[in-house]
C-alpha atoms as a PDB file:
ATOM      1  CA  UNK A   1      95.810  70.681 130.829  1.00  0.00           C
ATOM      2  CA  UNK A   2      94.778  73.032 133.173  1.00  0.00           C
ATOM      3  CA  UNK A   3      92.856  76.269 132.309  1.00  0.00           C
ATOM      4  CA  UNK A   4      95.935  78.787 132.626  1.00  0.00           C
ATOM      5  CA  UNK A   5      97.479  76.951 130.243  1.00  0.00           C
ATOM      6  CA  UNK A   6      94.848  76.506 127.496  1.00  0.00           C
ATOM      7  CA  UNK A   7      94.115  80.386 128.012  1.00  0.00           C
ATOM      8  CA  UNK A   8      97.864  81.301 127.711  1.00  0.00           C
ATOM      9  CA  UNK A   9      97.934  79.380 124.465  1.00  0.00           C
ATOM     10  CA  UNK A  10      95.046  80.659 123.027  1.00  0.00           C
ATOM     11  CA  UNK A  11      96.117  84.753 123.669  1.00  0.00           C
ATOM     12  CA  UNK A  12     100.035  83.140 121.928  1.00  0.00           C
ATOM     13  CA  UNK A  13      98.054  82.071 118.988  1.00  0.00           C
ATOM     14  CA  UNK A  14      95.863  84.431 118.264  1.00  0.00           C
ATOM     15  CA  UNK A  15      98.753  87.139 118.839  1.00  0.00           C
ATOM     16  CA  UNK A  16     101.234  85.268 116.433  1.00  0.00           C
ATOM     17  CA  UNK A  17      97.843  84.974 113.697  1.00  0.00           C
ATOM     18  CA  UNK A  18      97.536  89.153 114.150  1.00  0.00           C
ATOM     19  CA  UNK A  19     101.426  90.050 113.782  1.00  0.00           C
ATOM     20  CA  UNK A  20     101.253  87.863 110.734  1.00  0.00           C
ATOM     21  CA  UNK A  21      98.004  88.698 108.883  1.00  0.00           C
ATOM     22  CA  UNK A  22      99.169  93.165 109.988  1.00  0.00           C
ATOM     23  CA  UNK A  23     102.387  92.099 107.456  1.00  0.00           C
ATOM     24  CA  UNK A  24     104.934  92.652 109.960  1.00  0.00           C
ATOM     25  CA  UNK A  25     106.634  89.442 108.819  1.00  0.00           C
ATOM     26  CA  UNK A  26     110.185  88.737 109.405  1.00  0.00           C
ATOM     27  CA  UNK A  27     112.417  89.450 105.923  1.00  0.00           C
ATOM     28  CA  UNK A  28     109.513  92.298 104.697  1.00  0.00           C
ATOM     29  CA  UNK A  29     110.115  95.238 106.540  1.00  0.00           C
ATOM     30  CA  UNK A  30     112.235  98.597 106.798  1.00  0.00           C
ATOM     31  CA  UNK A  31     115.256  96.780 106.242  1.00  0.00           C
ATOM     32  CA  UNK A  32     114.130  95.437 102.551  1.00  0.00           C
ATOM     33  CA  UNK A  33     114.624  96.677  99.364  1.00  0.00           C
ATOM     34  CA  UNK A  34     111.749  96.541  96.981  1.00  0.00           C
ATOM     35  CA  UNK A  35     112.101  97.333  93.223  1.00  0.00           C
ATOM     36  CA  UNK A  36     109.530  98.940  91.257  1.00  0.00           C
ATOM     37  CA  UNK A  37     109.767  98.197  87.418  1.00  0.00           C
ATOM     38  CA  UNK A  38     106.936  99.242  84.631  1.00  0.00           C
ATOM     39  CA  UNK A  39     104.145  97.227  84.135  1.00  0.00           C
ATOM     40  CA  UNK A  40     104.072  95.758  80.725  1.00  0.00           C
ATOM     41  CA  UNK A  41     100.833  97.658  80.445  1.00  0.00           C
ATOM     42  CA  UNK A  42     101.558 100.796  80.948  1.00  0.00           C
ATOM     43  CA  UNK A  43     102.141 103.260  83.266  1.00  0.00           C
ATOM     44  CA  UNK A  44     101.402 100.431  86.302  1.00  0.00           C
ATOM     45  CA  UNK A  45     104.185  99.432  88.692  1.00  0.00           C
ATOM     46  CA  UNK A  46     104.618  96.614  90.793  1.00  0.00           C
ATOM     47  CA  UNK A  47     106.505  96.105  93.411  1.00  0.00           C
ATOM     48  CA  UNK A  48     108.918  92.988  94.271  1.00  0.00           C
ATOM     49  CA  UNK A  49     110.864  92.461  97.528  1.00  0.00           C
ATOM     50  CA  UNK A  50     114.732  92.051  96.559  1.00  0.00           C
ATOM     51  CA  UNK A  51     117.489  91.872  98.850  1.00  0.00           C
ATOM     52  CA  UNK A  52     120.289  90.461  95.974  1.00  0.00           C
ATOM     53  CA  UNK A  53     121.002  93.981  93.815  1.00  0.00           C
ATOM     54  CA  UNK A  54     122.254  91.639  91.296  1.00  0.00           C
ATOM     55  CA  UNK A  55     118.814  90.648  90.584  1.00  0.00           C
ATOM     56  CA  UNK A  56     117.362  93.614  90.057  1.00  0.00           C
ATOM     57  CA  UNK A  57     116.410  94.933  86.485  1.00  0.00           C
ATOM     58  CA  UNK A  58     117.558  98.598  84.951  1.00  0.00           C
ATOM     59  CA  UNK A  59     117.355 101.573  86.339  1.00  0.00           C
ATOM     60  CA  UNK A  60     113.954 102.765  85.659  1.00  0.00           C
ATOM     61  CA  UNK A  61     113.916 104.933  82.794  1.00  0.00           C
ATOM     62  CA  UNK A  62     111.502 107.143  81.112  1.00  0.00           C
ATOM     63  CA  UNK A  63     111.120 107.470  77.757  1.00  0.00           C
ATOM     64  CA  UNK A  64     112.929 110.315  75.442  1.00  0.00           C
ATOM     65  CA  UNK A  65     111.087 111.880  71.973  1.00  0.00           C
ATOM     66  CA  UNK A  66     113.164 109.738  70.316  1.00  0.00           C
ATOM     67  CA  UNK A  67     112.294 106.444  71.527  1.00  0.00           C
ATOM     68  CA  UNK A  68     115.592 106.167  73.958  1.00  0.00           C
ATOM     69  CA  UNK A  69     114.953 105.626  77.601  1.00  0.00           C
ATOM     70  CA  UNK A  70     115.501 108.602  79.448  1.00  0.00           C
ATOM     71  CA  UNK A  71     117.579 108.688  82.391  1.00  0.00           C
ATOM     72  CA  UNK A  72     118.432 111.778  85.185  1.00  0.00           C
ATOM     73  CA  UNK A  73     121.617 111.308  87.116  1.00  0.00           C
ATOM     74  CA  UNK A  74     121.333 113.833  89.011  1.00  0.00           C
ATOM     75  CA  UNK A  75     118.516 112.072  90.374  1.00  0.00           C
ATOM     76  CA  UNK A  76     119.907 108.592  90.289  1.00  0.00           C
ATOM     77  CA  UNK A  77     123.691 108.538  91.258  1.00  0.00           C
ATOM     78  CA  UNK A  78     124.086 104.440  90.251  1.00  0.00           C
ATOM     79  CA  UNK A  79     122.850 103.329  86.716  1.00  0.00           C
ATOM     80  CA  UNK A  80     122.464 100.242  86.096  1.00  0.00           C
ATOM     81  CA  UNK A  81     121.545  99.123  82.132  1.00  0.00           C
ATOM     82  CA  UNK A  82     120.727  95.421  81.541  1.00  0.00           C
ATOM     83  CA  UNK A  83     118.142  95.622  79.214  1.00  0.00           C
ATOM     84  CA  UNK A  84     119.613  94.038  75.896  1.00  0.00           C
ATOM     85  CA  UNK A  85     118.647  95.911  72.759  1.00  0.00           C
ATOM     86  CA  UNK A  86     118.245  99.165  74.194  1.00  0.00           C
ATOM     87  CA  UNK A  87     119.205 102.788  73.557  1.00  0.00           C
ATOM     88  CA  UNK A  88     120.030 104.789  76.431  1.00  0.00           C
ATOM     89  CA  UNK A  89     120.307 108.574  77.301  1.00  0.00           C
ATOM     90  CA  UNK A  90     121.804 109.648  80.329  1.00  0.00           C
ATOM     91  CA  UNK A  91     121.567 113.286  81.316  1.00  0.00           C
ATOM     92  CA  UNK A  92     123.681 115.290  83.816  1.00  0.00           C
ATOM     93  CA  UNK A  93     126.141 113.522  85.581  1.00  0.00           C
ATOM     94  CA  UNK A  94     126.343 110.517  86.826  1.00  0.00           C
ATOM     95  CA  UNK A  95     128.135 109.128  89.316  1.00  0.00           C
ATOM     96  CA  UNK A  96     128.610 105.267  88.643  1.00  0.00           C
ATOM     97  CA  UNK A  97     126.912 103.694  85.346  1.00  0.00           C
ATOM     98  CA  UNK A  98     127.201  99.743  84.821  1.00  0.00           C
ATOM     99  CA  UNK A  99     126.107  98.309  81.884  1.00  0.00           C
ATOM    100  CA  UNK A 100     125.956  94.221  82.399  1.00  0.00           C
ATOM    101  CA  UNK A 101     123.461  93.344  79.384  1.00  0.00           C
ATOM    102  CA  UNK A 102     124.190  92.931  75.668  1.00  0.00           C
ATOM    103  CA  UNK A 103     123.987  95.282  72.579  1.00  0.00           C
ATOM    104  CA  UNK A 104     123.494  98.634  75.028  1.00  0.00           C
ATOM    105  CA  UNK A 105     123.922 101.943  73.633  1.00  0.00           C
ATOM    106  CA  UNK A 106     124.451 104.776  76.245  1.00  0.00           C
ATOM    107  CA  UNK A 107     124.985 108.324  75.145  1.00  0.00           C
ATOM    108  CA  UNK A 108     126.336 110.572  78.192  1.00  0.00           C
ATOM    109  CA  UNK A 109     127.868 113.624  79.289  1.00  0.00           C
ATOM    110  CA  UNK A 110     129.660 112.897  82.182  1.00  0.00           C
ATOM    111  CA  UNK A 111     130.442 109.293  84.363  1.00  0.00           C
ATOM    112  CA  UNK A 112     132.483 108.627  87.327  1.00  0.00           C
ATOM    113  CA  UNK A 113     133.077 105.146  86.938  1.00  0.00           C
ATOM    114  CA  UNK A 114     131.893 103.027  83.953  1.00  0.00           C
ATOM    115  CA  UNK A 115     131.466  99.251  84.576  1.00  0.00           C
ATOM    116  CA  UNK A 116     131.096  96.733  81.509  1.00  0.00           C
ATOM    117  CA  UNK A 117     130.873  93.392  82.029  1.00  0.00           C
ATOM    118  CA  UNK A 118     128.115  92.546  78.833  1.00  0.00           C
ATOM    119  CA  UNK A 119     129.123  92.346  75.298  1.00  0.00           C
ATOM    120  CA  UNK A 120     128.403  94.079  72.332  1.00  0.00           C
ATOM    121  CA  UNK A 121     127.972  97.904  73.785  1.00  0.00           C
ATOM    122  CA  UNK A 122     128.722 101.358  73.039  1.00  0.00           C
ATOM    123  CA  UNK A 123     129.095 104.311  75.460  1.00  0.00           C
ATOM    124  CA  UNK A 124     129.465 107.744  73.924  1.00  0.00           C
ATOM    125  CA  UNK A 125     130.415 110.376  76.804  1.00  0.00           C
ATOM    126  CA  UNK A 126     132.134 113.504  77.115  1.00  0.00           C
ATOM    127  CA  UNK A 127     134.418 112.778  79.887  1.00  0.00           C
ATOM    128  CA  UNK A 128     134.990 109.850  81.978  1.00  0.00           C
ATOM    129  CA  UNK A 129     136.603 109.261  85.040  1.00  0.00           C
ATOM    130  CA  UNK A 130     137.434 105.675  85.534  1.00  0.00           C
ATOM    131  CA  UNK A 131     136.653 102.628  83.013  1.00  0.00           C
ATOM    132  CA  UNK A 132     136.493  99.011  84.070  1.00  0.00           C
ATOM    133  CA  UNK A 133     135.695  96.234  81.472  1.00  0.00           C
ATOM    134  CA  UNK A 134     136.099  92.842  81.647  1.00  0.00           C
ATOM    135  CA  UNK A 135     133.356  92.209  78.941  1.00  0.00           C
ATOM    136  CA  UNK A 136     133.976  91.898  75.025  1.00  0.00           C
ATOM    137  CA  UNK A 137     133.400  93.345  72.099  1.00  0.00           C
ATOM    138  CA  UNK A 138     132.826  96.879  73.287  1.00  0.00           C
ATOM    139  CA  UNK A 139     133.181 100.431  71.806  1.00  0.00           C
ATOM    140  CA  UNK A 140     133.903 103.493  74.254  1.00  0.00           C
ATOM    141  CA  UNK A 141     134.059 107.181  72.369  1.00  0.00           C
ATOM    142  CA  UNK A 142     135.307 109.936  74.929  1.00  0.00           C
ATOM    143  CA  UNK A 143     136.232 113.659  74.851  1.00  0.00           C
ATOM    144  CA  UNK A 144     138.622 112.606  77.699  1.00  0.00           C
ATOM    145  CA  UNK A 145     138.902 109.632  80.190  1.00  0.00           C
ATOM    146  CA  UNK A 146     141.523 109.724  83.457  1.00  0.00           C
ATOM    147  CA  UNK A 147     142.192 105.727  83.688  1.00  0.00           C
ATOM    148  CA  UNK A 148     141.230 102.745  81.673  1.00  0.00           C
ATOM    149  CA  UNK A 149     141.574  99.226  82.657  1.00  0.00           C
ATOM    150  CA  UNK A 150     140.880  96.165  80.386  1.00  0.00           C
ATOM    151  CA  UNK A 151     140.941  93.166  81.467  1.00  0.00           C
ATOM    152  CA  UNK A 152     138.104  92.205  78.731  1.00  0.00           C
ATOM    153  CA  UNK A 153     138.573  90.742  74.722  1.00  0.00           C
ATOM    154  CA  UNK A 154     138.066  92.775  71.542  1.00  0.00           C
ATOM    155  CA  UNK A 155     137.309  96.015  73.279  1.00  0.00           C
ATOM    156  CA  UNK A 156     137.555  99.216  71.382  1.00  0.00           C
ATOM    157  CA  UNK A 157     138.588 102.785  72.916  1.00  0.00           C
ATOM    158  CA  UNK A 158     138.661 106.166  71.462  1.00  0.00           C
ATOM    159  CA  UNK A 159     139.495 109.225  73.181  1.00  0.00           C
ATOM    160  CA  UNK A 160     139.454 112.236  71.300  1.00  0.00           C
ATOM    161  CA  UNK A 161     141.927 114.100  74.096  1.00  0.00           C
ATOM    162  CA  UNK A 162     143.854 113.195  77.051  1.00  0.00           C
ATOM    163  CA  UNK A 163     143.738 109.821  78.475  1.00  0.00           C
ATOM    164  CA  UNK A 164     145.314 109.745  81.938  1.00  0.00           C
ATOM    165  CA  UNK A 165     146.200 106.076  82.409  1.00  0.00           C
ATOM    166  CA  UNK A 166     145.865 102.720  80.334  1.00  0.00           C
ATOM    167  CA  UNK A 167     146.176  99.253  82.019  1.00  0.00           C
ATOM    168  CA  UNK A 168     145.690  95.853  79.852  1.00  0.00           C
ATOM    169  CA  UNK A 169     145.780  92.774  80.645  1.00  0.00           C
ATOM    170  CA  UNK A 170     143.093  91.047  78.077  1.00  0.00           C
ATOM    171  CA  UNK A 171     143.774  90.180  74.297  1.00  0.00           C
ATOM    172  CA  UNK A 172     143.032  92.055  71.182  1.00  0.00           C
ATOM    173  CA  UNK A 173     142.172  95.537  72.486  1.00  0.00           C
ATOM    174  CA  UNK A 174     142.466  98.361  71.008  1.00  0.00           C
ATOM    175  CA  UNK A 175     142.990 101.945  72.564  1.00  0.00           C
ATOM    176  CA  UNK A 176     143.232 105.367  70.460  1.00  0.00           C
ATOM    177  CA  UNK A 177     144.012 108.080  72.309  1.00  0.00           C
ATOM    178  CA  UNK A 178     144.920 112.067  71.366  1.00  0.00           C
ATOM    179  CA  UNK A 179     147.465 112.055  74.480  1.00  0.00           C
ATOM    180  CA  UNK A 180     148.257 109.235  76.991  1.00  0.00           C
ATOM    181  CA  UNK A 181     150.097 109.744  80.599  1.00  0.00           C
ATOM    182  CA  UNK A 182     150.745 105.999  81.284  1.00  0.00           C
ATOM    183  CA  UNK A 183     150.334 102.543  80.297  1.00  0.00           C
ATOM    184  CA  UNK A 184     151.170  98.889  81.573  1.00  0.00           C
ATOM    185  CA  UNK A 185     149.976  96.814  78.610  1.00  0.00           C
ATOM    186  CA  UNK A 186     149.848  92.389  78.608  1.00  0.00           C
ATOM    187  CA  UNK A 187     148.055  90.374  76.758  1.00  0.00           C
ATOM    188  CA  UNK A 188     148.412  89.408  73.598  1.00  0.00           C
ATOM    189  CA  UNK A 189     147.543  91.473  70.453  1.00  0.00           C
ATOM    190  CA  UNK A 190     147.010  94.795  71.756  1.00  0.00           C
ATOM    191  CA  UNK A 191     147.096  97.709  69.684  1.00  0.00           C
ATOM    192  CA  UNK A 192     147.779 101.527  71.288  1.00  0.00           C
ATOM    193  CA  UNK A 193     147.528 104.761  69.369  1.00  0.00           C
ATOM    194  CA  UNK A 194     149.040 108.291  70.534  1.00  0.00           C
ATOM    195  CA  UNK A 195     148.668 111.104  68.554  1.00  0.00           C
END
């Protein structure tokens, strides 16, 4: 091997060795997302590298007076609640909120478009734009809600005003409305209220 060579090699080395011990390593860069969640001891965060959102826990909440986790959305425009067990406040108004854990309680004032695809949770708002759940055993109160669709099992909603539109297509739902525009109902054993 001639000297060139064994010199060339050695610079290509030792440049690869500096690239990867400065952390500018392919997959970990601006491109990534990294999630910060709570320590469990305390005010500590650590941070993981993500680049599947479906893996990633809760939105990070703070803590109310009451115990609830604390939310802003006018600071955080997508919610997302997987935490099972816990209470939730959400405070101004947010722009998408979806809840995909178990036995979640949100209270809100206003949401864009709710997501459900858990079990087991209730969502108290004032006024909702669009509702999706494909989950069971639900329980959405509302001062008013634009459009509903179900495609979920034993879901309960109750809208103490005007709800805009009402699509089924699940089984044993039950809608209670003040006013409704329009509905396409299927499924089997679906119960709607007007009035």
């Amino acid at each position: 091997m001639s000297r060139f060579a064994t010199s060339s090699s050695i610079v290509l080395v030792t440049g690869l060795l500096a690239l990867a011990l400065s952390g500018c390593v392919p997959g970990i860069g601006p491109g990534s997302r990294a999630t910060v969640v709570p320590s469990s001891g305390g005010d500590a965060a650590s941070a993981q590298p993500s680049d599947d959102p479906s893996t990633e826990p809760s939105t990070v909440p703070s803590e109310s007076a009451t115990g609830d986790a604390l939310i802003d959305c006018d600071t955080t425009a997508d919610v997302r609640l997987n935490e099972p067990g816990r209470e939730f406040t959400l405070t101004g108004a947010c722009e998408s909120v979806t809840i995909e854990g178990q036995d979640i309680e949100v209270d809100a004032a206003d949401i864009g478009t709710l997501v459900i695809r858990g079990g087991r949770n209730s969502v108290d708002a004032v006024s909702i734009t669009l509702v999706t759940i494909s989950g069971t055993d639900n329980s959405i109160e509302a001062s008013g809600i634009e459009a509903v669709e179900i495609s979920g099992e034993r879901n309960e909603i109750d809208v103490d005003g005007l709800l805009g539109s009402l699509t089924i297509s699940g089984n044993n739902n039950e809608v209670d409305a003040d006013a409704l525009t329009d509905q396409t109902v299927s499924g089997d054993r679906n119960e709607v209220t007007v009035g």
